[in-house]
C-alpha atoms as a PDB file:
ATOM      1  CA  UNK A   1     219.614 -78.412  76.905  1.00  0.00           C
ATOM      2  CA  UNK A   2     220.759 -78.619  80.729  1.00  0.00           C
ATOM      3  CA  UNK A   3     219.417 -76.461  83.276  1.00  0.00           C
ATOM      4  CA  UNK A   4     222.450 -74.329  84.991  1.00  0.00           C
ATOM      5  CA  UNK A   5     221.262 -71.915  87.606  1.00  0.00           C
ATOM      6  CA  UNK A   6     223.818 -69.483  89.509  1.00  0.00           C
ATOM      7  CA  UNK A   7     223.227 -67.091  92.161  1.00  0.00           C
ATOM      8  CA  UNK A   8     225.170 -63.315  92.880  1.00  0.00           C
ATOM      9  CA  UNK A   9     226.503 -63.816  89.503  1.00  0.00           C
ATOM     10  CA  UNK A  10     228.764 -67.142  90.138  1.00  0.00           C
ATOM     11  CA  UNK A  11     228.131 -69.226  87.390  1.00  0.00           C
ATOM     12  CA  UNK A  12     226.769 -73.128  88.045  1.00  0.00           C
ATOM     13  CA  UNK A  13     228.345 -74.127  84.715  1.00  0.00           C
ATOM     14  CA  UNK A  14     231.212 -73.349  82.331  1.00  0.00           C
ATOM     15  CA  UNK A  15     228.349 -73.746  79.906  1.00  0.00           C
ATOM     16  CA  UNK A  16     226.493 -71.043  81.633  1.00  0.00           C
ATOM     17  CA  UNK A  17     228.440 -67.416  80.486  1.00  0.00           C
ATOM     18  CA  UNK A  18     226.301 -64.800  82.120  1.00  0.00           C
ATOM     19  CA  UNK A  19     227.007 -63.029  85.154  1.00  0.00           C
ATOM     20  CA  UNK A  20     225.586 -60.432  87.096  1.00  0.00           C
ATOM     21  CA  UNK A  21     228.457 -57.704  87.232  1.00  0.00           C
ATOM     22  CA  UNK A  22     226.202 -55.455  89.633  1.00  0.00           C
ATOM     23  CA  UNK A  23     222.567 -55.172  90.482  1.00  0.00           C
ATOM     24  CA  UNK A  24     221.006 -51.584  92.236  1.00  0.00           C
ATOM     25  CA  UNK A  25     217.974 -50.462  93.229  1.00  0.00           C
ATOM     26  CA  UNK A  26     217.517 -46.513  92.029  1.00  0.00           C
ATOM     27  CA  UNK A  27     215.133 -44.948  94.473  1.00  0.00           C
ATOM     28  CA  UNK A  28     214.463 -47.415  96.694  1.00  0.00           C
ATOM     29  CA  UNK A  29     212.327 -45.244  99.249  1.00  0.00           C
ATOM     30  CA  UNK A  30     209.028 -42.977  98.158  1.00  0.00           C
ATOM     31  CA  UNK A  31     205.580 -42.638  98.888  1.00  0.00           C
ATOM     32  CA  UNK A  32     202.582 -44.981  97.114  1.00  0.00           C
ATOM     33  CA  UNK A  33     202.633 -44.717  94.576  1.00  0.00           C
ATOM     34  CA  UNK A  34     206.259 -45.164  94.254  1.00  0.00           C
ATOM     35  CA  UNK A  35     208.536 -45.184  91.054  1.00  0.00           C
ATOM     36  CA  UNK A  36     211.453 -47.459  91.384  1.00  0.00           C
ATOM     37  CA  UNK A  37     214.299 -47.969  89.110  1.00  0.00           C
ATOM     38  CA  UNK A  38     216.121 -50.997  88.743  1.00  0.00           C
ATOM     39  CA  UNK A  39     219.696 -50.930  86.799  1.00  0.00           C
ATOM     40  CA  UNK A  40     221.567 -54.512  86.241  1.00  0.00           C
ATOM     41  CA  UNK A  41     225.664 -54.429  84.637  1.00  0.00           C
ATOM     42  CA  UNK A  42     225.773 -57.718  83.214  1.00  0.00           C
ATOM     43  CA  UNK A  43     228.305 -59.737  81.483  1.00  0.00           C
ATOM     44  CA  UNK A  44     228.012 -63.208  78.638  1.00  0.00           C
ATOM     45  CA  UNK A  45     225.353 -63.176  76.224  1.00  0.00           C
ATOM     46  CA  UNK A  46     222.863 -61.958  77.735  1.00  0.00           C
ATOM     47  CA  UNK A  47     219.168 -63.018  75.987  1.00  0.00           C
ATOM     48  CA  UNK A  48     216.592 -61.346  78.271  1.00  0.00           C
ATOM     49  CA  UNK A  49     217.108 -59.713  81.907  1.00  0.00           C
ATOM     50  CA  UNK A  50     213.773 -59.902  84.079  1.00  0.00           C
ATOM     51  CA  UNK A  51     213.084 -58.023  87.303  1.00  0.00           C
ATOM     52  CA  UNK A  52     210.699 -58.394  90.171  1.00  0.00           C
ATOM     53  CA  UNK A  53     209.670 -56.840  92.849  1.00  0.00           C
ATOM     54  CA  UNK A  54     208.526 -59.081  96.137  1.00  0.00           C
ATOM     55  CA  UNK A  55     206.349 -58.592  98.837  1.00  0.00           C
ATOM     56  CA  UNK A  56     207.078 -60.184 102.101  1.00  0.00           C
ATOM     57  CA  UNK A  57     205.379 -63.570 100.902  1.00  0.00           C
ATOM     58  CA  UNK A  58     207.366 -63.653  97.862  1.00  0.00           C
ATOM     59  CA  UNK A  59     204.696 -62.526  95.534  1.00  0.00           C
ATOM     60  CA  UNK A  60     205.174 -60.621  92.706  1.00  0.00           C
ATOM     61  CA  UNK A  61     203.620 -57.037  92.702  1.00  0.00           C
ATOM     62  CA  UNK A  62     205.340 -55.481  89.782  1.00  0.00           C
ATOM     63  CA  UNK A  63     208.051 -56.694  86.985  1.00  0.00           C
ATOM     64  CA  UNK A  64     209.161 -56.047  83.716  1.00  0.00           C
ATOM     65  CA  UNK A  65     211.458 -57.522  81.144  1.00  0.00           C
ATOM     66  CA  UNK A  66     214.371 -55.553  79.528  1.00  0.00           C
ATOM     67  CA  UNK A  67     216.202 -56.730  76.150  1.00  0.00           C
ATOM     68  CA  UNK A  68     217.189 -54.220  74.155  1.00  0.00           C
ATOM     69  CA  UNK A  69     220.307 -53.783  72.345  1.00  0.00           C
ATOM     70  CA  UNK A  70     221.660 -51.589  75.321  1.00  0.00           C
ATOM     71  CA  UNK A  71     220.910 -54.615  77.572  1.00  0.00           C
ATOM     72  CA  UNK A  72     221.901 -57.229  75.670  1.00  0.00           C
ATOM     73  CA  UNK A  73     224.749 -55.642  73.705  1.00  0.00           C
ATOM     74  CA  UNK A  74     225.948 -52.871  75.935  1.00  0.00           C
ATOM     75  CA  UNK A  75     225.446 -54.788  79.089  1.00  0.00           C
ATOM     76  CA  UNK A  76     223.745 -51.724  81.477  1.00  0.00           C
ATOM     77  CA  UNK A  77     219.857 -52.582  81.499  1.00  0.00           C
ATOM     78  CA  UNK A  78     217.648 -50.790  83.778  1.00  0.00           C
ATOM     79  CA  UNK A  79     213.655 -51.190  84.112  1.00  0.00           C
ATOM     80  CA  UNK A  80     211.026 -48.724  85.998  1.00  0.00           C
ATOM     81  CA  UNK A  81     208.519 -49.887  87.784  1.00  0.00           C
ATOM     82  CA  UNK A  82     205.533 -49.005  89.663  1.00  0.00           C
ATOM     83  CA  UNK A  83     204.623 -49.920  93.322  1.00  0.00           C
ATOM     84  CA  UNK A  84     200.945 -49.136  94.338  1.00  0.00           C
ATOM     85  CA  UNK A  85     201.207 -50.038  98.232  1.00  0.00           C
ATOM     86  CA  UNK A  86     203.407 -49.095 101.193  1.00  0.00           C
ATOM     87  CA  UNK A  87     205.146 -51.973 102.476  1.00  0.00           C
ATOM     88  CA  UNK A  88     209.253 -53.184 102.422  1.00  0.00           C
ATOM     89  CA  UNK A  89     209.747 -55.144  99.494  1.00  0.00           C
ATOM     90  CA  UNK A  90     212.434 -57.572  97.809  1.00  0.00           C
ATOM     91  CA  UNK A  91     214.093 -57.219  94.362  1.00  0.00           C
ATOM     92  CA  UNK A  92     215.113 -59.880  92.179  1.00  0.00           C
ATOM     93  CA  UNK A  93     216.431 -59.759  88.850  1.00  0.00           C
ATOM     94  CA  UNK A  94     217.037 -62.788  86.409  1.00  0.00           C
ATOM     95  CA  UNK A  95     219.477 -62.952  83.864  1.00  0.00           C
ATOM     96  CA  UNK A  96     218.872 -65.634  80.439  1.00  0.00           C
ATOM     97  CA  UNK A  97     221.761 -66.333  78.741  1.00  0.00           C
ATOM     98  CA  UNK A  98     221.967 -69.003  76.108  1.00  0.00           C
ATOM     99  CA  UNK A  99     219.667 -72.067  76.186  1.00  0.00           C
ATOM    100  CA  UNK A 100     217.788 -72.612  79.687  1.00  0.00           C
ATOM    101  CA  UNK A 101     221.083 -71.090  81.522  1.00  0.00           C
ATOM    102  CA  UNK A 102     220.208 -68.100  84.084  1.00  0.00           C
ATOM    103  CA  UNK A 103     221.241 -66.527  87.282  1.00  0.00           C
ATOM    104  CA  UNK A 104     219.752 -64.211  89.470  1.00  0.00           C
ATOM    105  CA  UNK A 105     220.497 -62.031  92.788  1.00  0.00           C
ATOM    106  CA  UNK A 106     217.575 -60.832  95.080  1.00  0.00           C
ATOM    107  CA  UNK A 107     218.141 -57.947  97.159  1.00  0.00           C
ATOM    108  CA  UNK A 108     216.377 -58.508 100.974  1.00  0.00           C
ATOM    109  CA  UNK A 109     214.348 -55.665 101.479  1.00  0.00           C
ATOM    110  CA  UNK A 110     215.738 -52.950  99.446  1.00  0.00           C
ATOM    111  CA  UNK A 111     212.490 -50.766  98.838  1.00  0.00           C
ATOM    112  CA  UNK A 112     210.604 -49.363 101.502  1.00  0.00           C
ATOM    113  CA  UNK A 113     207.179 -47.293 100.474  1.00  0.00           C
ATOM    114  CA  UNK A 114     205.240 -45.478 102.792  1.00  0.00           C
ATOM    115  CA  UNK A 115     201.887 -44.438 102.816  1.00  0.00           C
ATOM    116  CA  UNK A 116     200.510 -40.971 100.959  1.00  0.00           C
ATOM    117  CA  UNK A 117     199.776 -38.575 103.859  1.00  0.00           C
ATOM    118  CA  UNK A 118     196.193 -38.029 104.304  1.00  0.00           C
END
């Protein structure tokens, strides 16, 4: 099976029949530990949606995968996630569709946390 990646929801292939419709990040200020909610409209068969949050070296501090049948069939999936540390951070979400086909948007800096007040 071919490899067709897309980015902001363009697809790469007419084999490739997700999109991302719209990504948002739900709370994307607080104070560590911070709650932040990630909601995804997709469209295509979607298989799986993945999120992740970034820190400024592109590592991973928190993700989680969503596939229900609101997600897949409904097309609105939304994860919560937990950020332990203040910092500005990057989210990404990836979309599977059929096969080895995907896209994914990342959002530059959407969530800033700030320290708990001492």
């Amino acid at each position: 099976m071919a490899l067709c990646t897309a980015t902001a929801g363009a697809s790469a292939s007419p084999a490739c029949n997700v999109k991302i419709v719209k990504f948002t990040v739900n709370n994307p200020t607080g104070i560590a530990p911070a709650k932040i909610g990630l909601t995804t409209y997709t469209s295509g068969t979607v298989k799986i949606v993945q999120y992740q949050i970034l820190d400024k070296n592109g590592k991973v501090v928190a993700s989680c995968r969503s596939y229900c049948t609101h997600c897949t069939k409904k097309h609105i999936c939304n994860c919560s996630l937990i950020v332990k540390k203040p910092g500005t951070y990057d989210a990404k979400v990836t979309i599977y569709g059929t096969g080895n086909c995907h896209v994914q948007q990342t959002k530059k800096s959407a969530i800033t946390i700030k320290a708990a007040k001492k």
